[in-house]
PDB file of N, CA and C in Angstrom:
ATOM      1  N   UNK A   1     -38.824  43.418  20.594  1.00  0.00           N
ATOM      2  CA  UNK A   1     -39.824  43.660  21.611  1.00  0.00           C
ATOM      3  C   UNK A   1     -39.762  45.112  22.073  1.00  0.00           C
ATOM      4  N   UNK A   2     -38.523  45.712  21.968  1.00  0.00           N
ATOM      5  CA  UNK A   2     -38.622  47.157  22.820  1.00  0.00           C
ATOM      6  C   UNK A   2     -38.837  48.124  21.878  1.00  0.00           C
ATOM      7  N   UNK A   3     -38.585  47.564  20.371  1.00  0.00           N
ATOM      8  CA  UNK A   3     -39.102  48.098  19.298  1.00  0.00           C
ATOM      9  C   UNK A   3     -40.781  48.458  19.245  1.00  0.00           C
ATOM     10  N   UNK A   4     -41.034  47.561  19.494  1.00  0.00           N
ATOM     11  CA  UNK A   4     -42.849  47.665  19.902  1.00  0.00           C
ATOM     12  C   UNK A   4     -43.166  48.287  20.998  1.00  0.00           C
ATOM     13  N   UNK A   5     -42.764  48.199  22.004  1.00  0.00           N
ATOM     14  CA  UNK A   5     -43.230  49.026  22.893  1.00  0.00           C
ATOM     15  C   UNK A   5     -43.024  50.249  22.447  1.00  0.00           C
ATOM     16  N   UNK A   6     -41.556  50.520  22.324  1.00  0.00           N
ATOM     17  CA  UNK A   6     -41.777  52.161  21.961  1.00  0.00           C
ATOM     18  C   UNK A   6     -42.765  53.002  20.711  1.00  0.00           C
ATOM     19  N   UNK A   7     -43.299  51.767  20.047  1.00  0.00           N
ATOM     20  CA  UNK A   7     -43.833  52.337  19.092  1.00  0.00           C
ATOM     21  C   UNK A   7     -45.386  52.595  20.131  1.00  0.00           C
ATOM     22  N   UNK A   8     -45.525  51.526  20.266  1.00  0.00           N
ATOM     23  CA  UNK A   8     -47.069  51.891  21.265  1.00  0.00           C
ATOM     24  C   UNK A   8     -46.730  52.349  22.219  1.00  0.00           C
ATOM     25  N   UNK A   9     -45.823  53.154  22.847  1.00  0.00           N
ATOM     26  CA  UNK A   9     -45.708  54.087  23.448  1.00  0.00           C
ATOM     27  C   UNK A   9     -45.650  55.650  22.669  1.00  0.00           C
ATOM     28  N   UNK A  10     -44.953  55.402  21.892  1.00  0.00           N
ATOM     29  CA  UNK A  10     -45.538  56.896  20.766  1.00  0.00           C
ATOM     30  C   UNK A  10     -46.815  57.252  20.542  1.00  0.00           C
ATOM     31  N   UNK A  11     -47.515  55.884  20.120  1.00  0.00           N
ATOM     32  CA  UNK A  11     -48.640  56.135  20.081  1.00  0.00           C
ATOM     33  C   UNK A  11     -49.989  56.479  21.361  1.00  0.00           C
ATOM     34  N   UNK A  12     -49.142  56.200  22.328  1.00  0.00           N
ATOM     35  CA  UNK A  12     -50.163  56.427  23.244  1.00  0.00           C
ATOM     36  C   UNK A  12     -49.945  57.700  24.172  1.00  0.00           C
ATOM     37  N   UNK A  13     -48.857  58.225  23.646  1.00  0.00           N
ATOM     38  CA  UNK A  13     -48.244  59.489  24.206  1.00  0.00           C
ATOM     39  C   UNK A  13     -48.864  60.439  23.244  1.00  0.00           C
ATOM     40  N   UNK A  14     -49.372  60.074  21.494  1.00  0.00           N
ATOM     41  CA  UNK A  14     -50.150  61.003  20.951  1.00  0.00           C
ATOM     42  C   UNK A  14     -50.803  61.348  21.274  1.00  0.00           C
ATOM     43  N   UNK A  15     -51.791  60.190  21.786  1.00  0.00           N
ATOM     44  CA  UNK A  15     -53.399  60.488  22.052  1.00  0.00           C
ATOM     45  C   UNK A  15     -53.681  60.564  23.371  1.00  0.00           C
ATOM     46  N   UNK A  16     -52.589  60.889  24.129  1.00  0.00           N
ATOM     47  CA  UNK A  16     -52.812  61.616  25.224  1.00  0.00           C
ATOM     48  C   UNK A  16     -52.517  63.062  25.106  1.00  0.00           C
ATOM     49  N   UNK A  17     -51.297  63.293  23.738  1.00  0.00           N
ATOM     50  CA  UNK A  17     -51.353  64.686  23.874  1.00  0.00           C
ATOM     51  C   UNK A  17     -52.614  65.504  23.443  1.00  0.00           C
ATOM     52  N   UNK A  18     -53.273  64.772  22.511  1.00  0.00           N
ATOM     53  CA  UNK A  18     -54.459  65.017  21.239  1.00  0.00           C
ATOM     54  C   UNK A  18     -55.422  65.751  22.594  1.00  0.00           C
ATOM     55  N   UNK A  19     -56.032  64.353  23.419  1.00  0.00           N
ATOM     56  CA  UNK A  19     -57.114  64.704  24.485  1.00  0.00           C
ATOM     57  C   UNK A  19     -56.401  65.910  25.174  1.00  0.00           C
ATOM     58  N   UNK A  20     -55.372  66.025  25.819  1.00  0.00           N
ATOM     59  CA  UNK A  20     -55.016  67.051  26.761  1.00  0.00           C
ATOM     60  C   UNK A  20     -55.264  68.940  26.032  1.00  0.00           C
ATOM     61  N   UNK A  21     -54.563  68.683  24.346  1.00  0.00           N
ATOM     62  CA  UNK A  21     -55.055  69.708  24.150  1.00  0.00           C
ATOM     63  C   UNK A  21     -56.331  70.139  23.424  1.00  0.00           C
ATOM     64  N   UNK A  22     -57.709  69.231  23.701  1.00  0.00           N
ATOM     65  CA  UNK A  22     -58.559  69.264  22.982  1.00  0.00           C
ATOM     66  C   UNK A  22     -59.354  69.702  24.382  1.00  0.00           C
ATOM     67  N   UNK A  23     -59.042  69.094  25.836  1.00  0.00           N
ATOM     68  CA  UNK A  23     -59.606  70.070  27.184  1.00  0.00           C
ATOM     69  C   UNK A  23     -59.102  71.113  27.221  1.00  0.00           C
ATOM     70  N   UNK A  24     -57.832  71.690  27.201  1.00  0.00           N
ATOM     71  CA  UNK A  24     -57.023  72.720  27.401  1.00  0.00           C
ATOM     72  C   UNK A  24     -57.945  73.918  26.572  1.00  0.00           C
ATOM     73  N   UNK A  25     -58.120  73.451  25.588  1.00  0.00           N
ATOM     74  CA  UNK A  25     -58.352  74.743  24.669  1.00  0.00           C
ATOM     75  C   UNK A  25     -59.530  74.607  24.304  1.00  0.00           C
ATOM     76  N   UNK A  26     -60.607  74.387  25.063  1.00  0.00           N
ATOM     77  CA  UNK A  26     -62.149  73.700  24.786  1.00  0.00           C
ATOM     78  C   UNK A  26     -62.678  74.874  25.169  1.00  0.00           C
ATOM     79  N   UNK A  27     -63.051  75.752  24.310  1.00  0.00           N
ATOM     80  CA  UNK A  27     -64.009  77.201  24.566  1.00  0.00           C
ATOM     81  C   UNK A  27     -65.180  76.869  24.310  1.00  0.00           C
ATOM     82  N   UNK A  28     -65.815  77.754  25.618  1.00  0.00           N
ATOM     83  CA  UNK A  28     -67.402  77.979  25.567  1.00  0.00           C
ATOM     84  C   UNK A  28     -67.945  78.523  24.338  1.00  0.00           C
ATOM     85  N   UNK A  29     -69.122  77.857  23.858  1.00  0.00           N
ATOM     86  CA  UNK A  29     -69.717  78.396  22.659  1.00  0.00           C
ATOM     87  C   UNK A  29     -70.552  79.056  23.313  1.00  0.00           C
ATOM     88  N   UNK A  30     -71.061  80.931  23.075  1.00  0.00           N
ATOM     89  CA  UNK A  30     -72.450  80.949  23.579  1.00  0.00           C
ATOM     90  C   UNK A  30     -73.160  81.847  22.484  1.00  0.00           C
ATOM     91  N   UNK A  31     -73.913  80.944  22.184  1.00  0.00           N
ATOM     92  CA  UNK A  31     -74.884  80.977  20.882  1.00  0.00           C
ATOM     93  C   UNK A  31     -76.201  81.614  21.754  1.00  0.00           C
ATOM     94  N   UNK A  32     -76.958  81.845  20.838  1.00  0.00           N
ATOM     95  CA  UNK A  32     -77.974  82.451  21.296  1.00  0.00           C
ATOM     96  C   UNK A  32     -78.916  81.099  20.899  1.00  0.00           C
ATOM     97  N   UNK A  33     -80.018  80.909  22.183  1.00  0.00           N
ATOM     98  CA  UNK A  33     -81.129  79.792  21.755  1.00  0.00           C
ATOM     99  C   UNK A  33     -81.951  80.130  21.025  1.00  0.00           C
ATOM    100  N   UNK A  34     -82.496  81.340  20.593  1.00  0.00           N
ATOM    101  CA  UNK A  34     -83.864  81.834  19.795  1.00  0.00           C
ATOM    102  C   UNK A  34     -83.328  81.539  18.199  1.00  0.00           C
ATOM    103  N   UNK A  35     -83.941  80.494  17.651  1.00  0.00           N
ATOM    104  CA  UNK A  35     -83.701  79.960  16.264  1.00  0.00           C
ATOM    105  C   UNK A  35     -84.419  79.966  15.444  1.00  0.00           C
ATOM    106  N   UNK A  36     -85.843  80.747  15.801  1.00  0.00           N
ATOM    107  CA  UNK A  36     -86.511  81.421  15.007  1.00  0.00           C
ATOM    108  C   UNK A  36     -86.444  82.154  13.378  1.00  0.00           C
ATOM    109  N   UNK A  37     -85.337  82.691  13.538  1.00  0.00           N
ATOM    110  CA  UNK A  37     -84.931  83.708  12.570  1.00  0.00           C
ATOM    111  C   UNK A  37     -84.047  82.667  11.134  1.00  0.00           C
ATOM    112  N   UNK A  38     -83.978  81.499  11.602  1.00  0.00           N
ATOM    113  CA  UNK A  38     -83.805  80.483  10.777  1.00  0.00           C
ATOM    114  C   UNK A  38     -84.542  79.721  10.335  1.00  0.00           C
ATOM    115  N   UNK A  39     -85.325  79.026  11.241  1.00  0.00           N
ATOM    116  CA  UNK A  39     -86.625  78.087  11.042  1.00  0.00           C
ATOM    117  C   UNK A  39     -88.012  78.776  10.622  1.00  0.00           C
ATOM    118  N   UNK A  40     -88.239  80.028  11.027  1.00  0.00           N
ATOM    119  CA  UNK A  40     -89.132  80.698  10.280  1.00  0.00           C
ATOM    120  C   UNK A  40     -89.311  80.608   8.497  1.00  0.00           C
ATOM    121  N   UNK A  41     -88.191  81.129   8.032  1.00  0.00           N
ATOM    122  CA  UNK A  41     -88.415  80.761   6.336  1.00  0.00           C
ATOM    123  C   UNK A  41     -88.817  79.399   6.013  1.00  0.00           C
ATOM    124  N   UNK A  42     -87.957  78.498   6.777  1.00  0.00           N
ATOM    125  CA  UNK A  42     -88.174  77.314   6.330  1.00  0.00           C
ATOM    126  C   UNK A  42     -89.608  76.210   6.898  1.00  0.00           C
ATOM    127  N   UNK A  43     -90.250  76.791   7.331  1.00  0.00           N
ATOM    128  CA  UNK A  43     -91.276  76.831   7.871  1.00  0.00           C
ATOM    129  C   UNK A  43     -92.634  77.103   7.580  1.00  0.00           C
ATOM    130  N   UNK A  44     -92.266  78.465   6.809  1.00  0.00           N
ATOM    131  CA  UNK A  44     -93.285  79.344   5.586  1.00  0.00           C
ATOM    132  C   UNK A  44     -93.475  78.633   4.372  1.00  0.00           C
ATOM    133  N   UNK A  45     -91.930  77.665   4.081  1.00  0.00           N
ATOM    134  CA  UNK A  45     -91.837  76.925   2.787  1.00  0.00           C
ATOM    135  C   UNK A  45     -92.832  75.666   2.914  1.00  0.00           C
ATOM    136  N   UNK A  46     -92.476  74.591   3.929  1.00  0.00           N
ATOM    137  CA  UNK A  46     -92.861  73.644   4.268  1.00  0.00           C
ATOM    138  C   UNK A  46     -94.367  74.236   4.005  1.00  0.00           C
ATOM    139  N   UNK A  47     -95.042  74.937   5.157  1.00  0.00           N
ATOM    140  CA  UNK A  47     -96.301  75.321   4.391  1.00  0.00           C
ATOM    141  C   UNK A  47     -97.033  75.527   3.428  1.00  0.00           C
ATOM    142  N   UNK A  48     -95.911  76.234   2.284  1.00  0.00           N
ATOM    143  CA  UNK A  48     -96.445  76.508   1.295  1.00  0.00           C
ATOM    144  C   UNK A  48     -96.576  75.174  -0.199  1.00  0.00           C
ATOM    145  N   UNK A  49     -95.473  74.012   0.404  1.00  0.00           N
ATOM    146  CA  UNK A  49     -95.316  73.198  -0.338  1.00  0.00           C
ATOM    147  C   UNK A  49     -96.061  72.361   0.001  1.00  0.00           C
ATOM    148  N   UNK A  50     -96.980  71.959   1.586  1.00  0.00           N
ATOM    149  CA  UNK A  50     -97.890  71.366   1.839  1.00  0.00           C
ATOM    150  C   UNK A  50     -99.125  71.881   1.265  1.00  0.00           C
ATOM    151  N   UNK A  51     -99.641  73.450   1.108  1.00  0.00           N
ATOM    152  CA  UNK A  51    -100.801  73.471   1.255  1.00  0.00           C
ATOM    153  C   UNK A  51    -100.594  73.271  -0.731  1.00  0.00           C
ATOM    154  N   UNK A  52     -99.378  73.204  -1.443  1.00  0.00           N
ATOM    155  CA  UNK A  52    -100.189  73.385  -2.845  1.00  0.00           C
ATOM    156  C   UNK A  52    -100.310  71.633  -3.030  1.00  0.00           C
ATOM    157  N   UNK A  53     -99.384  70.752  -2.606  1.00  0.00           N
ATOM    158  CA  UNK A  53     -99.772  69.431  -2.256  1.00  0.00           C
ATOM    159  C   UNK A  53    -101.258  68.830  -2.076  1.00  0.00           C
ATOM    160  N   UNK A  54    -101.999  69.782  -1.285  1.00  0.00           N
ATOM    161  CA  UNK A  54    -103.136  69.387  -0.905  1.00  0.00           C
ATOM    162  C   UNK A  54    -103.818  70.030  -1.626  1.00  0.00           C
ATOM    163  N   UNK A  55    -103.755  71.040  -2.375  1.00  0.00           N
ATOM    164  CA  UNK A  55    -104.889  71.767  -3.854  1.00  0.00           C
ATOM    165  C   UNK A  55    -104.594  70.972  -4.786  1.00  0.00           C
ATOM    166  N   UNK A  56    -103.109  70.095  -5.062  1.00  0.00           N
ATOM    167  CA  UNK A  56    -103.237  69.164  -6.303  1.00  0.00           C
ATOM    168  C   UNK A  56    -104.014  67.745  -5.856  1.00  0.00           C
ATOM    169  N   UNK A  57    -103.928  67.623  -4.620  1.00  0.00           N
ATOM    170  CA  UNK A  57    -104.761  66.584  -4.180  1.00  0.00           C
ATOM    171  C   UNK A  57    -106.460  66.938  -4.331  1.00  0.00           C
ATOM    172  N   UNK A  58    -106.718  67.655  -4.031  1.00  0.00           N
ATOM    173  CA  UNK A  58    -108.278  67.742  -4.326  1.00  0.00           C
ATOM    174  C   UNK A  58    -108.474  68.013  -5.662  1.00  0.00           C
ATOM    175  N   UNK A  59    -108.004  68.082  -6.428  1.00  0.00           N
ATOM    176  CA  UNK A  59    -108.392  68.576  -7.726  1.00  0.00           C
ATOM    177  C   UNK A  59    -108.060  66.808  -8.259  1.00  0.00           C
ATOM    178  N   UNK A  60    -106.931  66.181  -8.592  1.00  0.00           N
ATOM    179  CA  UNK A  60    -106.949  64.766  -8.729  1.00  0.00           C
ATOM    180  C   UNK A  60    -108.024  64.277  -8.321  1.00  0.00           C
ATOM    181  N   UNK A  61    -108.496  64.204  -7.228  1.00  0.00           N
ATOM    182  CA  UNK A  61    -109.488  63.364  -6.323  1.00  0.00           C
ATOM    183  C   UNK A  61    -110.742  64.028  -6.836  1.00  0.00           C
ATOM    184  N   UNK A  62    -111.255  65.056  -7.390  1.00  0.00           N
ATOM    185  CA  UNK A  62    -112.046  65.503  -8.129  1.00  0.00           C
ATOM    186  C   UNK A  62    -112.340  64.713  -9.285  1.00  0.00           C
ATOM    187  N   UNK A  63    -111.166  64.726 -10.135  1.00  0.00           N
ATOM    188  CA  UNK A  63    -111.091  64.665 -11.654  1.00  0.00           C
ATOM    189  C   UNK A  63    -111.086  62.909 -11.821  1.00  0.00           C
ATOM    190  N   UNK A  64    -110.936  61.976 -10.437  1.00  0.00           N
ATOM    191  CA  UNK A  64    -110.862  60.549 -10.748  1.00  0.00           C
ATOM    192  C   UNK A  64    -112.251  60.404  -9.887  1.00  0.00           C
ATOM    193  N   UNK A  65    -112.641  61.025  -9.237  1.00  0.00           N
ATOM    194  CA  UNK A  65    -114.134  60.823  -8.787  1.00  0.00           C
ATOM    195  C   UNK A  65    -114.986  60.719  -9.875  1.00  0.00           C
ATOM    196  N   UNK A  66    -114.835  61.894 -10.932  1.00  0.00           N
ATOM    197  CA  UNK A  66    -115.976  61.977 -11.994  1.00  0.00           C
ATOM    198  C   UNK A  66    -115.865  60.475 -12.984  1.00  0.00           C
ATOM    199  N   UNK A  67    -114.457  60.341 -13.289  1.00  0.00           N
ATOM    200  CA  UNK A  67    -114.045  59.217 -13.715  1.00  0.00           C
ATOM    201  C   UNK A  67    -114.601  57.885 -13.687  1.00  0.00           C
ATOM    202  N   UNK A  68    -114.548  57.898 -12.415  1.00  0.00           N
ATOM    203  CA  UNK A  68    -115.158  56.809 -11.624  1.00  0.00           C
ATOM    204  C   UNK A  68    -116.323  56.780 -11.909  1.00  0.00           C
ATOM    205  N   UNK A  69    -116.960  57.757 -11.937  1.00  0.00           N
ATOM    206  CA  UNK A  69    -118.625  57.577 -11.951  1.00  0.00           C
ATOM    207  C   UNK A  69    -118.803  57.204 -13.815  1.00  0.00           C
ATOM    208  N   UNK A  70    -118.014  57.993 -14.599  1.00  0.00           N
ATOM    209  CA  UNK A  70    -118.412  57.440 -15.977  1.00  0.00           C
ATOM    210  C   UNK A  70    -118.075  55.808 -16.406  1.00  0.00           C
ATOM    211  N   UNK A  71    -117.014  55.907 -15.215  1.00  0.00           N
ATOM    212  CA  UNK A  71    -116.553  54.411 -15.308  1.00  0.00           C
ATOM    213  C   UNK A  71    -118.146  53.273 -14.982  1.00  0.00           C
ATOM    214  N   UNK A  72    -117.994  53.564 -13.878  1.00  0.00           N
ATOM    215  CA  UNK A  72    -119.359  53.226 -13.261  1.00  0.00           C
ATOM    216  C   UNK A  72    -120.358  52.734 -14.021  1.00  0.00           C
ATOM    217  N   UNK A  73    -120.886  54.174 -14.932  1.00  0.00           N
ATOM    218  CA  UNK A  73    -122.350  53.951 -15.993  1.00  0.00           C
ATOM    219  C   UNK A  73    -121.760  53.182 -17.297  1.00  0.00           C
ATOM    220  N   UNK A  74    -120.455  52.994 -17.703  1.00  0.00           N
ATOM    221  CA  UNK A  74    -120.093  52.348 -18.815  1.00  0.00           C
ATOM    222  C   UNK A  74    -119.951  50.802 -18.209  1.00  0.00           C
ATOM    223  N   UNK A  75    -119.552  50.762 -17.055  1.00  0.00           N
ATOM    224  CA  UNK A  75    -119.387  48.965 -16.650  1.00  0.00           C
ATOM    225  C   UNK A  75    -117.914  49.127 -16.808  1.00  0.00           C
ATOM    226  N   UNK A  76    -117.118  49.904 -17.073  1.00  0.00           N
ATOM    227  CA  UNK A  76    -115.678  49.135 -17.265  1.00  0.00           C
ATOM    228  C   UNK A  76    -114.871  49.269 -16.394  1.00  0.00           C
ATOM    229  N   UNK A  77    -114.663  47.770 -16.267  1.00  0.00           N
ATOM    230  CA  UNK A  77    -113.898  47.831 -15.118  1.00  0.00           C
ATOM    231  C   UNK A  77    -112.565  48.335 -14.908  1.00  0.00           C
ATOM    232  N   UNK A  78    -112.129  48.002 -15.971  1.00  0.00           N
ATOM    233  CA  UNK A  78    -110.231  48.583 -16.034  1.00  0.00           C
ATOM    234  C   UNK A  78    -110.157  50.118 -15.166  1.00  0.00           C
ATOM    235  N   UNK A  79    -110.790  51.102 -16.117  1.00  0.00           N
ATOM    236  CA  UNK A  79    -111.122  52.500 -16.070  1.00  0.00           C
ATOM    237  C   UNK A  79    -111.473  52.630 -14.155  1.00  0.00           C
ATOM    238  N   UNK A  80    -112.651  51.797 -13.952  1.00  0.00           N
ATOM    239  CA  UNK A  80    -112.946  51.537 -12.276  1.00  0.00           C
ATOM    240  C   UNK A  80    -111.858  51.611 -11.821  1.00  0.00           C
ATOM    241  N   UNK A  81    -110.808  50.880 -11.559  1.00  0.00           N
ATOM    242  CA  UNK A  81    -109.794  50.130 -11.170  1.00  0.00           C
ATOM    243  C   UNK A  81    -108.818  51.837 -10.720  1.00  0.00           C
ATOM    244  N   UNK A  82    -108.542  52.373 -11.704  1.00  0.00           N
ATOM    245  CA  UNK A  82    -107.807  53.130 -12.047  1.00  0.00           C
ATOM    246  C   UNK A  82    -107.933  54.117 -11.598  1.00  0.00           C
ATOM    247  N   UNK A  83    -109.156  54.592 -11.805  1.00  0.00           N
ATOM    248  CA  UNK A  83    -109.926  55.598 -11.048  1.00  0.00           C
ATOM    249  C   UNK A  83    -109.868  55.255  -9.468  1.00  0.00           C
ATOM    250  N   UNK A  84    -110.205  54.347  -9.182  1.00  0.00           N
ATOM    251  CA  UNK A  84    -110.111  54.040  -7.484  1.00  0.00           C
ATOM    252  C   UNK A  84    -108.607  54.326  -7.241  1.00  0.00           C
ATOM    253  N   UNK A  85    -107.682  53.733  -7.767  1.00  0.00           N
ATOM    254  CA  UNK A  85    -106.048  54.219  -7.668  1.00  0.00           C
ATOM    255  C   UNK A  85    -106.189  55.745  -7.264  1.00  0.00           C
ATOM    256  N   UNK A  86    -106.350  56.530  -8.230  1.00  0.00           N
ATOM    257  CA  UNK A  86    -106.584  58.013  -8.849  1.00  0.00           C
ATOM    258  C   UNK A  86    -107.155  58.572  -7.607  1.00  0.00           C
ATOM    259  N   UNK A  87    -108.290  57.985  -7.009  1.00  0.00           N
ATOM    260  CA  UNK A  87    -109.036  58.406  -6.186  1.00  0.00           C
ATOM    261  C   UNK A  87    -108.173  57.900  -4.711  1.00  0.00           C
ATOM    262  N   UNK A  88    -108.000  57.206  -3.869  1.00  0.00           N
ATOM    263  CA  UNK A  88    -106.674  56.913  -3.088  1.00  0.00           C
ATOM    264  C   UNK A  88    -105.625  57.799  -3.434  1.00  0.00           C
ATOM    265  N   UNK A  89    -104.573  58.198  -4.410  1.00  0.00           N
ATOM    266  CA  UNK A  89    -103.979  59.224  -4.395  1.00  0.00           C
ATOM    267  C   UNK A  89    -104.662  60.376  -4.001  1.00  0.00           C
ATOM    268  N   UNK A  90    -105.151  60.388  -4.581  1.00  0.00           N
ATOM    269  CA  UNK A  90    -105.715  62.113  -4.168  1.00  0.00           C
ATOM    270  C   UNK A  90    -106.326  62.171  -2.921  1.00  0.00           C
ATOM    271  N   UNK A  91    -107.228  61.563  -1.973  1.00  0.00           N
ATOM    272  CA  UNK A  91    -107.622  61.392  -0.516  1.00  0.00           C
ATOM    273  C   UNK A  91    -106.089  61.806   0.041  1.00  0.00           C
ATOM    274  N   UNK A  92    -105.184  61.190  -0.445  1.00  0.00           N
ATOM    275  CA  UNK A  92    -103.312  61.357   0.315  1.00  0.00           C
ATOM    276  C   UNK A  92    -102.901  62.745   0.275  1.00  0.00           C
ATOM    277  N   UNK A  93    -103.135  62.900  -1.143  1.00  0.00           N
ATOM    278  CA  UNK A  93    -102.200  64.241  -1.035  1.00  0.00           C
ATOM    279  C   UNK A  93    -103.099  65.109  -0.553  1.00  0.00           C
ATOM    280  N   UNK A  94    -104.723  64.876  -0.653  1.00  0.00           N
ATOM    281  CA  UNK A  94    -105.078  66.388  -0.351  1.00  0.00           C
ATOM    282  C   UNK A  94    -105.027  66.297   1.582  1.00  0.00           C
ATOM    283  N   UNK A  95    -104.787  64.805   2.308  1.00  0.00           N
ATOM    284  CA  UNK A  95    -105.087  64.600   3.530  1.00  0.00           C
ATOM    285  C   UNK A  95    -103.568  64.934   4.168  1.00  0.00           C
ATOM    286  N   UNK A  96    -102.217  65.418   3.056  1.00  0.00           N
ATOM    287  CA  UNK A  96    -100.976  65.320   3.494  1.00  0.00           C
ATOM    288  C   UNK A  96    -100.253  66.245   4.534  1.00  0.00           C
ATOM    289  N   UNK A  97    -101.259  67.104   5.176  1.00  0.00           N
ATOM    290  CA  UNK A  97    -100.964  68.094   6.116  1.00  0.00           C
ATOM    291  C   UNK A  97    -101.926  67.521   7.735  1.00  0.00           C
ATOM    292  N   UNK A  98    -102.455  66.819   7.522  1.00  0.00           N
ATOM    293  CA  UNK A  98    -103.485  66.120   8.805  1.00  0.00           C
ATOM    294  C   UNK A  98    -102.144  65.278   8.876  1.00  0.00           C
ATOM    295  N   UNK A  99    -101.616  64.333   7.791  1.00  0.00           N
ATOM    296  CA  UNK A  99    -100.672  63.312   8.548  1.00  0.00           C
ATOM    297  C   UNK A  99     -99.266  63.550   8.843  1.00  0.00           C
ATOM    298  N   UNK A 100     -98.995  64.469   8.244  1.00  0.00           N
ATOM    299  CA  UNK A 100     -97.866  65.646   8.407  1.00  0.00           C
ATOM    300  C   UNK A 100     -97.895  66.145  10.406  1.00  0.00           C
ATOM    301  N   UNK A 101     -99.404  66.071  11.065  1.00  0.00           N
ATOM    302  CA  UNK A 101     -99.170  67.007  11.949  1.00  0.00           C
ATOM    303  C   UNK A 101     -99.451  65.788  12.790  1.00  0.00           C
ATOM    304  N   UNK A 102    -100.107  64.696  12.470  1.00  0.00           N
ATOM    305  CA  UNK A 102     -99.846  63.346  13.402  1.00  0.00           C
ATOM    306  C   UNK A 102     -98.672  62.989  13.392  1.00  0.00           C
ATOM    307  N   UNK A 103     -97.921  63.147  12.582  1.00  0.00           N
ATOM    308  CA  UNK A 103     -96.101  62.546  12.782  1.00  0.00           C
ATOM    309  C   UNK A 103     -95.474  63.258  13.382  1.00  0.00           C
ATOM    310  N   UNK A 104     -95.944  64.767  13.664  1.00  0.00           N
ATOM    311  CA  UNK A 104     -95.106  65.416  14.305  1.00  0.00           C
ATOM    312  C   UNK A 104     -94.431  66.384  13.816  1.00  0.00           C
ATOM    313  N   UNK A 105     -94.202  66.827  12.335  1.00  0.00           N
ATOM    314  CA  UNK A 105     -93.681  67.602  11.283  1.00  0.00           C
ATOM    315  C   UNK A 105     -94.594  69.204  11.558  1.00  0.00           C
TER     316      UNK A 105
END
Protein backbone atom coordinates (compact mmCIF):
# COMPACT_ATOMS: atom_id res chain seq x y z
CA UNK A 1 0.00 0.00 0.00
CA UNK A 2 2.74 2.65 0.76
CA UNK A 3 4.31 1.32 -2.29
CA UNK A 4 1.41 2.89 -4.22
CA UNK A 5 1.05 5.80 -2.70
CA UNK A 6 4.45 6.79 -3.19
CA UNK A 7 4.26 5.97 -6.63
CA UNK A 8 1.13 8.28 -7.10
CA UNK A 9 2.74 10.58 -5.22
CA UNK A 10 5.71 10.79 -7.72
CA UNK A 11 3.45 11.08 -10.05
CA UNK A 12 1.57 13.82 -8.89
CA UNK A 13 4.56 15.74 -7.72
CA UNK A 14 5.51 15.53 -11.67
CA UNK A 15 2.70 17.15 -12.90
CA UNK A 16 2.74 19.63 -10.55
CA UNK A 17 6.25 20.32 -11.32
CA UNK A 18 5.41 20.16 -15.32
CA UNK A 19 2.37 22.99 -14.69
CA UNK A 20 4.52 25.16 -12.29
CA UNK A 21 7.23 25.39 -14.84
CA UNK A 22 5.09 25.76 -17.86
CA UNK A 23 3.51 29.30 -15.78
CA UNK A 24 6.90 30.22 -14.60
CA UNK A 25 8.39 30.45 -17.92
CA UNK A 26 5.21 31.32 -20.07
CA UNK A 27 6.49 34.31 -22.34
CA UNK A 28 4.51 36.80 -24.07
CA UNK A 29 4.33 36.22 -27.76
CA UNK A 30 4.01 39.62 -29.55
CA UNK A 31 3.42 38.95 -33.07
CA UNK A 32 2.31 41.43 -35.19
CA UNK A 33 -1.69 41.15 -36.27
CA UNK A 34 -1.36 42.43 -39.98
CA UNK A 35 -1.30 38.92 -41.89
CA UNK A 36 -1.66 40.26 -45.01
CA UNK A 37 1.77 39.70 -46.27
CA UNK A 38 0.90 35.95 -45.98
CA UNK A 39 -2.63 35.60 -47.04
CA UNK A 40 -2.18 37.91 -49.90
CA UNK A 41 -0.30 35.25 -52.24
CA UNK A 42 -2.51 32.79 -51.21
CA UNK A 43 -5.36 34.64 -52.04
CA UNK A 44 -4.12 35.75 -55.62
CA UNK A 45 -3.88 31.81 -56.03
CA UNK A 46 -7.30 30.88 -54.83
CA UNK A 47 -8.39 33.47 -57.43
CA UNK A 48 -6.59 32.44 -60.02
CA UNK A 49 -7.56 28.73 -59.59
CA UNK A 50 -11.22 29.83 -59.28
CA UNK A 51 -11.44 32.07 -62.15
CA UNK A 52 -9.67 29.25 -64.63
CA UNK A 53 -12.32 26.75 -62.93
CA UNK A 54 -14.98 28.88 -64.18
CA UNK A 55 -13.43 29.39 -68.03
CA UNK A 56 -13.31 25.46 -68.01
CA UNK A 57 -16.79 25.60 -66.86
CA UNK A 58 -18.19 27.70 -69.57
CA UNK A 59 -16.51 26.23 -72.27
CA UNK A 60 -17.85 22.44 -71.06
CA UNK A 61 -21.27 23.97 -70.67
CA UNK A 62 -20.81 25.33 -74.18
CA UNK A 63 -19.54 22.22 -75.84
CA UNK A 64 -22.53 19.87 -74.00
CA UNK A 65 -25.12 22.56 -74.84
CA UNK A 66 -24.39 22.12 -78.61
CA UNK A 67 -24.44 18.41 -77.86
CA UNK A 68 -27.53 18.49 -76.50
CA UNK A 69 -29.11 20.19 -79.21
CA UNK A 70 -27.66 17.54 -81.89
CA UNK A 71 -28.78 15.15 -79.42
CA UNK A 72 -32.10 16.71 -79.52
CA UNK A 73 -32.56 16.71 -83.61
CA UNK A 74 -31.23 12.99 -83.72
CA UNK A 75 -33.86 11.73 -80.86
CA UNK A 76 -31.16 9.99 -78.90
CA UNK A 77 -31.66 9.72 -75.87
CA UNK A 78 -28.48 8.21 -74.30
CA UNK A 79 -26.35 11.22 -75.90
CA UNK A 80 -29.51 13.61 -74.17
CA UNK A 81 -28.84 12.08 -70.95
CA UNK A 82 -25.21 12.80 -71.03
CA UNK A 83 -25.22 15.94 -72.34
CA UNK A 84 -27.65 17.14 -69.54
CA UNK A 85 -24.87 15.53 -67.04
CA UNK A 86 -22.20 17.61 -69.19
CA UNK A 87 -24.43 20.49 -69.02
CA UNK A 88 -25.02 20.43 -64.89
CA UNK A 89 -21.26 20.14 -64.63
CA UNK A 90 -20.47 22.94 -66.35
CA UNK A 91 -23.46 25.44 -64.83
CA UNK A 92 -21.02 24.22 -61.40
CA UNK A 93 -17.86 24.92 -62.35
CA UNK A 94 -18.46 27.94 -64.31
CA UNK A 95 -21.05 29.11 -61.11
CA UNK A 96 -17.92 27.95 -58.61
CA UNK A 97 -16.92 31.44 -57.45
CA UNK A 98 -20.83 32.75 -56.70
CA UNK A 99 -20.86 29.55 -54.32
CA UNK A 100 -17.42 29.95 -53.16
CA UNK A 101 -18.56 33.57 -51.86
CA UNK A 102 -22.01 32.23 -50.35
CA UNK A 103 -19.95 29.81 -48.12
CA UNK A 104 -17.87 32.31 -47.11
CA UNK A 105 -14.41 31.39 -48.86
Amino acid sequence: MKKRFNKVKSIVYAILAALYMTVVNAEMVLADTDTSAVTKPLDNLKTLVVAIIGAIGVIILAKNVMEFAQAYQGADSSTMNSALKGIVAGVMMAAISSVLTLLGF
